[in-house]
Protein backbone atom coordinates (compact mmCIF):
# COMPACT_ATOMS: atom_id res chain seq x y z
CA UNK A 1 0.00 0.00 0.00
CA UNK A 2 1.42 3.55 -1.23
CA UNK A 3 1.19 6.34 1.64
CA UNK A 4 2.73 9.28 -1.20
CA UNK A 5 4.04 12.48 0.61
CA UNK A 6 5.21 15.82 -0.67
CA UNK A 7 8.23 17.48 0.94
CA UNK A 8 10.08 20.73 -0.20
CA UNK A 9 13.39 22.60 1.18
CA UNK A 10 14.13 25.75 -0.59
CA UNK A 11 14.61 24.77 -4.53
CA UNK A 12 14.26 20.88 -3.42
CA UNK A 13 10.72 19.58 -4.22
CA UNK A 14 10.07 15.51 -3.32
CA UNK A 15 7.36 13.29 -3.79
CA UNK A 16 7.49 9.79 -2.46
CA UNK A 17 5.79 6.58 -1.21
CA UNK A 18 6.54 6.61 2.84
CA UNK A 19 6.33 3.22 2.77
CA UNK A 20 9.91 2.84 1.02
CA UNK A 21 11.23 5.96 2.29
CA UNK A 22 10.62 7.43 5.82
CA UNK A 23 12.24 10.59 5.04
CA UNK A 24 13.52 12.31 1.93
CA UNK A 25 16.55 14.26 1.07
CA UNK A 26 18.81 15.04 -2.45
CA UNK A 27 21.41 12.46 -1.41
CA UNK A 28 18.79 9.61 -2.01
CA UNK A 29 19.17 10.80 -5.82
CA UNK A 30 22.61 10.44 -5.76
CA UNK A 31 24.50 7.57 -7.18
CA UNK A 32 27.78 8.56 -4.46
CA UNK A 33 25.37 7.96 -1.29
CA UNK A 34 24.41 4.63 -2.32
CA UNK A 35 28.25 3.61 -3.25
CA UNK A 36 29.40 4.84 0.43
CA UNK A 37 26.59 2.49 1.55
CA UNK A 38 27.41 -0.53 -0.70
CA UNK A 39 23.80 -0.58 -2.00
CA UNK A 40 24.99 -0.42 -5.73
CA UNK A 41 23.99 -4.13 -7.77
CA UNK A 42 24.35 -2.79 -10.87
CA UNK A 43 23.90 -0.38 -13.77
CA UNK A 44 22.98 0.44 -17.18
CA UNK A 45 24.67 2.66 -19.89
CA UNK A 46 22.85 4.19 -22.70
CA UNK A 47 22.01 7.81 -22.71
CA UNK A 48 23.13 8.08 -19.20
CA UNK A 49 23.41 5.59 -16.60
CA UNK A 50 20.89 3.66 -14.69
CA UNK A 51 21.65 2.42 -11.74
CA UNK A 52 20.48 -0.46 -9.05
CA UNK A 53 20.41 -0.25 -6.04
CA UNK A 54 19.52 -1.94 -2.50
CA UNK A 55 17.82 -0.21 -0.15
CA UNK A 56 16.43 -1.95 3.39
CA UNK A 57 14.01 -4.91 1.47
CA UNK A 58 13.62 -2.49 -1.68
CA UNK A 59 15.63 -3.08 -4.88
CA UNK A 60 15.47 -0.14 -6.65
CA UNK A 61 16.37 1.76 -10.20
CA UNK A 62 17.27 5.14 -10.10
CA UNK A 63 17.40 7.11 -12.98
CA UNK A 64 18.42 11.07 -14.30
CA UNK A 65 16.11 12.77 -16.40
CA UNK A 66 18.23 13.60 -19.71
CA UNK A 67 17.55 15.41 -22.68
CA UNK A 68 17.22 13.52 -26.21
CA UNK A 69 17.70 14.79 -29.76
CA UNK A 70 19.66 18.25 -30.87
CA UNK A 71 18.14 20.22 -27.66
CA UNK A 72 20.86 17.63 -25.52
CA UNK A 73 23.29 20.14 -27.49
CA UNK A 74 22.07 22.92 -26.28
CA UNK A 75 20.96 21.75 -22.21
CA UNK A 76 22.30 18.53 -20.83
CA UNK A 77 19.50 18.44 -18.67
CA UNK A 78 17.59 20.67 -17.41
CA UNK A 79 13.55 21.64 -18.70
CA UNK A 80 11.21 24.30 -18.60
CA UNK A 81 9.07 24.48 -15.30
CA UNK A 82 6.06 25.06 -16.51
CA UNK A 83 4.29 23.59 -12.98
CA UNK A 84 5.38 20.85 -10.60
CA UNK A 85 2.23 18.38 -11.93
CA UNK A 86 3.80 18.96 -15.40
CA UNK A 87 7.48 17.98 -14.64
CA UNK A 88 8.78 15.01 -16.04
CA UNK A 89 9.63 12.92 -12.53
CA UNK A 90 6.47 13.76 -11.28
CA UNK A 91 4.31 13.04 -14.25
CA UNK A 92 5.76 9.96 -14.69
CA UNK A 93 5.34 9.13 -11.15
CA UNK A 94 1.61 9.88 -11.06
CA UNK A 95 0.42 8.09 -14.28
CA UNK A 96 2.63 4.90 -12.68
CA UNK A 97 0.65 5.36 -9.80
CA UNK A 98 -2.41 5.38 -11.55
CA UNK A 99 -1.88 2.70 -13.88
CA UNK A 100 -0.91 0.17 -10.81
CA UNK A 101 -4.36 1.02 -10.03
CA UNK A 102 -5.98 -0.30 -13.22
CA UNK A 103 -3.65 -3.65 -12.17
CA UNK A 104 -1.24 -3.08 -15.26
CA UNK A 105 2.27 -4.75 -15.53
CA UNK A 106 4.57 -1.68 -14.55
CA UNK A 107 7.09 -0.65 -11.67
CA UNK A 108 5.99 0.85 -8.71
CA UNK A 109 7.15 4.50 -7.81
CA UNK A 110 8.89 5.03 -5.01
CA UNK A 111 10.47 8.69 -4.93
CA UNK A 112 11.23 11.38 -7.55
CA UNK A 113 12.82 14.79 -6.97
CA UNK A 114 12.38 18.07 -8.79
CA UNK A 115 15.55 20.51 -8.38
CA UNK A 116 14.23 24.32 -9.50
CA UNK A 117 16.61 26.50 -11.02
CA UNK A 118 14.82 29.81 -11.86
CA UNK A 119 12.45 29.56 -14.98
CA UNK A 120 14.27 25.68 -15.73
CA UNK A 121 14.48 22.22 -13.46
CA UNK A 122 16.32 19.07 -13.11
CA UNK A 123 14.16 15.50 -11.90
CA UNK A 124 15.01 12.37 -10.76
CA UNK A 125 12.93 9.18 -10.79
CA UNK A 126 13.51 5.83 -8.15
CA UNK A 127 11.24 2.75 -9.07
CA UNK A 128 10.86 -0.24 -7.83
CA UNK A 129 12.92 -2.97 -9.88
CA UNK A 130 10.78 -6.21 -11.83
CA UNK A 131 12.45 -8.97 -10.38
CA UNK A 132 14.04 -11.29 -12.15
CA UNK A 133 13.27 -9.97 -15.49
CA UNK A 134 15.24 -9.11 -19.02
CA UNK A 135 14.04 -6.84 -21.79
CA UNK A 136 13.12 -8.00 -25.22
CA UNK A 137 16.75 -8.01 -26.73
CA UNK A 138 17.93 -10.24 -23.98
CA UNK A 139 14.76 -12.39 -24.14
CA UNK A 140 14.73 -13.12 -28.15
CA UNK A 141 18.42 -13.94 -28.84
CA UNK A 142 16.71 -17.16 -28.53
CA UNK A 143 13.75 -18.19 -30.47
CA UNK A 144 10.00 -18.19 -29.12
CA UNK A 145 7.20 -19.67 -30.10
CA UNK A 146 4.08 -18.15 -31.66
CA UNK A 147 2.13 -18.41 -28.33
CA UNK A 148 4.70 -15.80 -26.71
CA UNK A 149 4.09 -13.06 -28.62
CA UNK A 150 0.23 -13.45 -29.05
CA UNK A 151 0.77 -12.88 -25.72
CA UNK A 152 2.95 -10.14 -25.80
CA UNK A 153 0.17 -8.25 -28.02
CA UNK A 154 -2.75 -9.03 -25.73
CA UNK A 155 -0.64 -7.54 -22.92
CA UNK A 156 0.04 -4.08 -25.61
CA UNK A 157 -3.58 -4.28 -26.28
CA UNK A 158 -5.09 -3.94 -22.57
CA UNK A 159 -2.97 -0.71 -22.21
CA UNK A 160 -4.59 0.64 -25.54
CA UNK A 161 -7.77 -0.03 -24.53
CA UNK A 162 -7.22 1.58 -21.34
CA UNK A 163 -6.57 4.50 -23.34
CA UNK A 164 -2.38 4.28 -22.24
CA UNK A 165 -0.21 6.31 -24.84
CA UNK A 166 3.47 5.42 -24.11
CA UNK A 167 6.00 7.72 -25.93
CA UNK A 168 8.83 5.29 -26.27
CA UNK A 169 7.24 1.62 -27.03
CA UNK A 170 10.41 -0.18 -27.94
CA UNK A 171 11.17 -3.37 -27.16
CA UNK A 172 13.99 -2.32 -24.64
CA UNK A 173 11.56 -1.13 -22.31
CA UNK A 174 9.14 -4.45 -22.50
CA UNK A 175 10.57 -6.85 -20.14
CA UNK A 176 9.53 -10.33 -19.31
CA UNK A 177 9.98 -11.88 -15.68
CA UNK A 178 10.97 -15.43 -14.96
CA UNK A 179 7.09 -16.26 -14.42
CA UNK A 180 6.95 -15.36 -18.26
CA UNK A 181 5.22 -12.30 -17.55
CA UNK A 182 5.75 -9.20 -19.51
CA UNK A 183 5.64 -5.31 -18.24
CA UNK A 184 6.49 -2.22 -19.64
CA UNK A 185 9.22 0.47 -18.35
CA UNK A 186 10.17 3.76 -18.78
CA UNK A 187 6.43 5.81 -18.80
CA UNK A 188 8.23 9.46 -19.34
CA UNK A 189 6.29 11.36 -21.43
CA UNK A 190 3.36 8.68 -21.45
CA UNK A 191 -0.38 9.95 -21.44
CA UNK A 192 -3.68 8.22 -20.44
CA UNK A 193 -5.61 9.05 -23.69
CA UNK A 194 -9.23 8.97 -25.20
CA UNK A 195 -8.59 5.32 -27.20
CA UNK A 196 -8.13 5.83 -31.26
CA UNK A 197 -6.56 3.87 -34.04
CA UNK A 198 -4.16 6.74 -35.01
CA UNK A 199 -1.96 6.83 -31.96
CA UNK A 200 -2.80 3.43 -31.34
CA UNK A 201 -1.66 2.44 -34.95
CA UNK A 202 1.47 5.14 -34.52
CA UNK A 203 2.42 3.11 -31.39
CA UNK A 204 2.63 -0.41 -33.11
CA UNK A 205 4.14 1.24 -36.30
CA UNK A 206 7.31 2.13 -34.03
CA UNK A 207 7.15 -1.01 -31.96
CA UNK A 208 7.45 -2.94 -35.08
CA UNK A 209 10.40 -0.77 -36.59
CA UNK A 210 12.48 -1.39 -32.67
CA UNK A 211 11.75 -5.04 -33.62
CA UNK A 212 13.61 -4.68 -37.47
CA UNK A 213 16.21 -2.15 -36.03
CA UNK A 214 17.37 -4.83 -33.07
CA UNK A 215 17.35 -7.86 -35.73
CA UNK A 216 20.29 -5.63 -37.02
CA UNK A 217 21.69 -4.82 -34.43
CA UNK A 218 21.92 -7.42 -31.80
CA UNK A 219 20.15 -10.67 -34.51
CA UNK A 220 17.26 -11.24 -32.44
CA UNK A 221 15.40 -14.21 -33.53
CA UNK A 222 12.39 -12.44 -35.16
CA UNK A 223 10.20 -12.09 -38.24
CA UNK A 224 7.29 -11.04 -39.94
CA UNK A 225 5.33 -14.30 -38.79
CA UNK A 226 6.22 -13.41 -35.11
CA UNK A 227 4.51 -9.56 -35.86
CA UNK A 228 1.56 -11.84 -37.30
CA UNK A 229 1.31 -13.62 -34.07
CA UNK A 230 1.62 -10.55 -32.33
CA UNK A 231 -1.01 -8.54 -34.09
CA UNK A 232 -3.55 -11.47 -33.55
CA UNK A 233 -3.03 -11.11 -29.63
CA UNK A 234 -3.79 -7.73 -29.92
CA UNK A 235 -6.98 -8.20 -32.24
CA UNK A 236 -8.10 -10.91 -29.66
């Protein structure tokens, strides 16, 4: 059960579930405090680095809101405040929130900080880890039957119909647990929607062009028959 609290100290702004954290402070965002307390079990390179952490019963992912594309040129990372509903650690943390309450497969929240700086802001996101569980380019360097990704497109199709937009569906941030269960990650930027074919159809068109682009790049076993399979889980 989530007891989510607000706490702020000068430009510091938090929001977090008291049942992981009893009290909040900018070292908790910091990948240094968790090193001095030899919490660190791993991390994750791409745009910037992801890191996992232990903390009391809690495995945790902390991650650093960065910019993408040619703006990343311009600011590293820091946004527009336009509102603390609106920023990205916080949005992100509320539509997780709510879509644990419609019972779908993603992490749960556990803290997110908002650093103001004037007219711009910095935000940090901890979630709670999937146990045991590998994204889709780990999970298809060996082949899977037909049955695995019907699945995988029923799962795609209860968010749609719930009216969930996410931003980024690639398969990178679809995982699969050791149960065989699959959730998605990474819910920055992501919208609960009126339900229509065009973003719906938008969102599968890029799906299916992260499944073509990772055949190249890492020869994940999958093909057109395996989109055809995937497609009729979704229809179903």
């Amino acid at each position: 059960m989530m007891e989510v609290l607000n706490k702020q100290e000068g430009h510091y702004f938090w929001q977090y579930d008291r049942s992981c954290f009893e009290e909040m402070s900018s070292s908790i965002f910091e990948a240094d405090y968790w090193k001095e307390k030899n919490a660190i079990t791993g991390q994750e390179s791409g745009r910037g680095t992801t890191w996992f952490l232990k903390h009391k019963d809690h495995e945790l992912v902390l991650r650093h809101y960065l910019r993408g594309g040619f703006i990343r040129h311009l600011s590293h990372d820091r946004y527009i405040f336009t509102g603390m509903k609106n920023t990205r650690s916080i949005a992100e943390f509320d539509i997780l929130t709510k879509l644990l309450e419609k019972k779908l497969p993603v992490p749960k929240p556990a803290a997110t900080q908002v650093i103001k700086h004037g007219l711009f802001y910095e935000a940090d996101l901890l979630t709670h880890k999937i146990p045991s569980a590998q994204d889709l380019v780990q999970v298809l360097q060996h082949t899977q039957a037909k049955e695995f990704f019907q699945e995988l497109g029923s799962v795609i199709a209860k968010f749609h119909q719930l009216g969930v937009f996410h931003a980024d569906m690639n398969i990178q941030n679809i995982l699969q647990d050791n149960q065989g269960k699959f959730w998605l990650i990474d819910f920055d930027r992501a919208q609960i929607l009126t339900p229509h074919a065009k973003w719906q159809q938008a969102t599968l068109n890029r799906l299916k062009r992260s499944f073509e682009k990772e055949r190249g790049r890492f020869d994940i076993r999958w093909d057109d028959k395996d989109w055809d399979a995937f497609m009729k889980g979704y229809k179903l």
